[in-house]
C-alpha atoms as a PDB file:
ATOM      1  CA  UNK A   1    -107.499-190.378 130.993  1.00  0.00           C
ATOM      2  CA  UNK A   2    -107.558-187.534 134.099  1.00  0.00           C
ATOM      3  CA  UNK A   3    -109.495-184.552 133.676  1.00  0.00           C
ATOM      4  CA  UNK A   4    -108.461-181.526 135.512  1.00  0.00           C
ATOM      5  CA  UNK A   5    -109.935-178.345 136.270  1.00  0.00           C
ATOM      6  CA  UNK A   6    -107.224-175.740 137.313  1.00  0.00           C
ATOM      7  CA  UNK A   7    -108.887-172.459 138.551  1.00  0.00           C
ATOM      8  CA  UNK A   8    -106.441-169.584 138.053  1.00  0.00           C
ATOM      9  CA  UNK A   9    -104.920-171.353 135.192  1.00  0.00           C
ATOM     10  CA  UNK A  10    -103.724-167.857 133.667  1.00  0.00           C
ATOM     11  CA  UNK A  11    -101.819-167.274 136.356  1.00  0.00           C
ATOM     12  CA  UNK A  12     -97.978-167.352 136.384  1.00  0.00           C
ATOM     13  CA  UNK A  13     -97.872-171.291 138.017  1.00  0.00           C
ATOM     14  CA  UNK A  14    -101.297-172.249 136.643  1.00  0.00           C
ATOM     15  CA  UNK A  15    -100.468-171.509 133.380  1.00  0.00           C
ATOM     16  CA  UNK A  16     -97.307-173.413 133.591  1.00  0.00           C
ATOM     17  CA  UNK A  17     -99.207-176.242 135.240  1.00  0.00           C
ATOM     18  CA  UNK A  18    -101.916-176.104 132.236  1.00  0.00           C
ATOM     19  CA  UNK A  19     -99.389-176.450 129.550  1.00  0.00           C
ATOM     20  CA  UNK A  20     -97.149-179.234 131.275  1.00  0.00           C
ATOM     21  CA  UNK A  21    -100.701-181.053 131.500  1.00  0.00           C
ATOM     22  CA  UNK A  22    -101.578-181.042 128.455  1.00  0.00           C
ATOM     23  CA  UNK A  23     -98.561-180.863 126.871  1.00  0.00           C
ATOM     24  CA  UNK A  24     -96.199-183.779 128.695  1.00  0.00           C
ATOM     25  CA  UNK A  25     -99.124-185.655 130.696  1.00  0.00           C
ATOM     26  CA  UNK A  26    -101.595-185.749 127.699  1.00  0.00           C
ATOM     27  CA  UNK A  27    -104.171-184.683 129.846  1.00  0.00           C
ATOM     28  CA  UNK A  28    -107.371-183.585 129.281  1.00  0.00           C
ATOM     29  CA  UNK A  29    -107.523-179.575 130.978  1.00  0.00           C
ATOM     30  CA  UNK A  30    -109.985-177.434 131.562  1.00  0.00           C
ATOM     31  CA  UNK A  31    -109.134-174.106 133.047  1.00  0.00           C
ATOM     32  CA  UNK A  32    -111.103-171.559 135.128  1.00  0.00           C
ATOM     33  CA  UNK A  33    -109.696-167.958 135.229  1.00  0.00           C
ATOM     34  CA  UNK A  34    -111.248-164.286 135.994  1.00  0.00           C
ATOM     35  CA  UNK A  35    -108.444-162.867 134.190  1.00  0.00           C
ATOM     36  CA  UNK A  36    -107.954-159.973 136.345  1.00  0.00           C
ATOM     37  CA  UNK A  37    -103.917-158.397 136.436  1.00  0.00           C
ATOM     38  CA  UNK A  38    -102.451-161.753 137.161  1.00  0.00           C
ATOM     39  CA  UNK A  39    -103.986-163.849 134.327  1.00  0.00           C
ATOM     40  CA  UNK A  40    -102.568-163.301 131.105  1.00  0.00           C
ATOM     41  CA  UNK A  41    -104.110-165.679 129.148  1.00  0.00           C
ATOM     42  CA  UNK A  42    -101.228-165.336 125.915  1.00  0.00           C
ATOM     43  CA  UNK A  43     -99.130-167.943 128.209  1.00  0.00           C
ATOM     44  CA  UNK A  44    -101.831-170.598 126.848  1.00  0.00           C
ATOM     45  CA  UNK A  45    -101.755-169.283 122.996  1.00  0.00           C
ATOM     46  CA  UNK A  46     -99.560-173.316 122.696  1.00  0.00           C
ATOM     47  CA  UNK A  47    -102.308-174.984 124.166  1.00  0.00           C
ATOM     48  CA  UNK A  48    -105.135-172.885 123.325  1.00  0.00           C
ATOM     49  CA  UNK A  49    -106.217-174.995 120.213  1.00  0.00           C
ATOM     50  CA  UNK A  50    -105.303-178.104 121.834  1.00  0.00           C
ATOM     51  CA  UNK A  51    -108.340-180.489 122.015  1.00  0.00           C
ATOM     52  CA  UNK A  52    -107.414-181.388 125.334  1.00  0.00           C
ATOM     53  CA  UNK A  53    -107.994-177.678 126.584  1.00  0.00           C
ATOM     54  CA  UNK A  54    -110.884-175.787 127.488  1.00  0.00           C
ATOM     55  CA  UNK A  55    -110.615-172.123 128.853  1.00  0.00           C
ATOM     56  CA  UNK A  56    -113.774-170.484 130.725  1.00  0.00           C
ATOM     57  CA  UNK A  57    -113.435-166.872 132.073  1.00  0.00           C
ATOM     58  CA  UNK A  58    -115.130-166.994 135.020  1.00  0.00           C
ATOM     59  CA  UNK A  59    -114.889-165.498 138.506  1.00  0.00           C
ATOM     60  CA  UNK A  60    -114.551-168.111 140.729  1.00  0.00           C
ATOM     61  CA  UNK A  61    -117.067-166.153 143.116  1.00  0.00           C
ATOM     62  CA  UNK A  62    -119.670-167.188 140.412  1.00  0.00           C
ATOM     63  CA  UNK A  63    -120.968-170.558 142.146  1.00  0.00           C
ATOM     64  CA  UNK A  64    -123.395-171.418 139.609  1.00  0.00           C
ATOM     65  CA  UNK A  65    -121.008-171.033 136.497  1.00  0.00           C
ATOM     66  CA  UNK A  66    -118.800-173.129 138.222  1.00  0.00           C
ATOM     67  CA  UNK A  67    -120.686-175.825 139.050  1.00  0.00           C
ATOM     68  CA  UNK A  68    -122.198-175.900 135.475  1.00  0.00           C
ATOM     69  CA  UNK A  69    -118.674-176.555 134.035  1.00  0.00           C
ATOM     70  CA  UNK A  70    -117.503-178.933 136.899  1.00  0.00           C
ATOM     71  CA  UNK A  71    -120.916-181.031 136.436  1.00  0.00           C
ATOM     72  CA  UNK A  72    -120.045-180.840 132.370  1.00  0.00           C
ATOM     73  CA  UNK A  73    -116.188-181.464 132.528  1.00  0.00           C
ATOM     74  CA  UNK A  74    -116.542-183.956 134.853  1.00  0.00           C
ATOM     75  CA  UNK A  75    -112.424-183.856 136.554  1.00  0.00           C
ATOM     76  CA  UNK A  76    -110.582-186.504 137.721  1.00  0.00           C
ATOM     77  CA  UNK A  77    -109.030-183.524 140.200  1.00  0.00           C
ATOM     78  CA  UNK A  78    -109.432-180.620 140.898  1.00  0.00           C
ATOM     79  CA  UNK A  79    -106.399-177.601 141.330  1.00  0.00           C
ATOM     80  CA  UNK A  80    -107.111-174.807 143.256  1.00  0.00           C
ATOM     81  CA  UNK A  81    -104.648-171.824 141.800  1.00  0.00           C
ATOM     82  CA  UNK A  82    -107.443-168.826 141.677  1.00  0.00           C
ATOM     83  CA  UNK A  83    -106.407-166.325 144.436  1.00  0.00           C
ATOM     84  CA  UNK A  84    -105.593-162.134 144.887  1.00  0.00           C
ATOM     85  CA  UNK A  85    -101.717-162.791 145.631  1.00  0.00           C
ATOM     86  CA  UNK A  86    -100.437-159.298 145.221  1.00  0.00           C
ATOM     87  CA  UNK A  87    -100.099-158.414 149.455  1.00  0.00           C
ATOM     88  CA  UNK A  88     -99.569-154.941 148.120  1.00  0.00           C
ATOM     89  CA  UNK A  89    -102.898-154.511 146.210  1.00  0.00           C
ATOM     90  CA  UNK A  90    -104.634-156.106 149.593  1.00  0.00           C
ATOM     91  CA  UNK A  91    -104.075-153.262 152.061  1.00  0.00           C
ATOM     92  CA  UNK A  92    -105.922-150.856 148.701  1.00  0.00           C
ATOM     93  CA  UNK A  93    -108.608-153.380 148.018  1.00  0.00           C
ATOM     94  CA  UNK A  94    -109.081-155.761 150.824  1.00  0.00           C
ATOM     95  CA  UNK A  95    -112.745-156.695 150.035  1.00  0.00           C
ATOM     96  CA  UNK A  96    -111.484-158.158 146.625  1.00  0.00           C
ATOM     97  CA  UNK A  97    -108.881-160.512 148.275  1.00  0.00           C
ATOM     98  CA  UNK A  98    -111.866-161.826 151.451  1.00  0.00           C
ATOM     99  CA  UNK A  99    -114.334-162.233 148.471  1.00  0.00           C
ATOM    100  CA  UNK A 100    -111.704-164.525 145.997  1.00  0.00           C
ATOM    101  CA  UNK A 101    -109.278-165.916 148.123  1.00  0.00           C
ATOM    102  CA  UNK A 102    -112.275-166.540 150.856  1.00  0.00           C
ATOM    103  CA  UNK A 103    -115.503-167.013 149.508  1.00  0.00           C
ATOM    104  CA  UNK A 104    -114.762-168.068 146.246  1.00  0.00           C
ATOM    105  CA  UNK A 105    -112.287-170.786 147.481  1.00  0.00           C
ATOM    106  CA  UNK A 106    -115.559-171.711 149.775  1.00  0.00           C
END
């Protein structure tokens, strides 16, 4: 069976992608979000008891969480969604965009 970790799985795609997953592919999903203002983490409340789910909050700038849960799930593959995507929130808050979409994707 595949085991995949989807960062930014709260996310308007990764959510979808999560439930599809687990729902139509009957894969086993474990999903990494920060929840900041683009994770809304009621889009999983139909997979959120699902034994084939597993949610972590978790920035992905935290290296060492994450490579405690990749070295525990064990994936198949891994998705990279996790990123600051609002352009107009960049120009405000650049340093938050360099540090997640930068060196947390490093």
């Amino acid at each position: 069976m595949s085991r995949v970790l989807v960062t930014g799985g709260a996310g308007f795609i990764g959510s979808a992608l999560c439930r599809h997953l687990v729902k139509e592919k009957n894969y086993e999903v474990c999903n990494i979000d920060k929840l900041t203002y683009a994770g809304i983490k009621e889009s999983l409340v139909s997979i959120e008891n699902n034994n084939k789910y597993k949610f972590f909050q978790v920035d992905i700038c935290d290296g060492e969480s994450i490579d405690k849960i990749i070295n525990s799930f064990k994936p198949n593959i891994i998705m990279h969604l996790a990123a600051e995507s609002h352009v107009d929130r960049s120009i405000d808050g650049p340093s938050d965009f360099i540090n997640t979409n930068i060196i947390g994707t490093k």
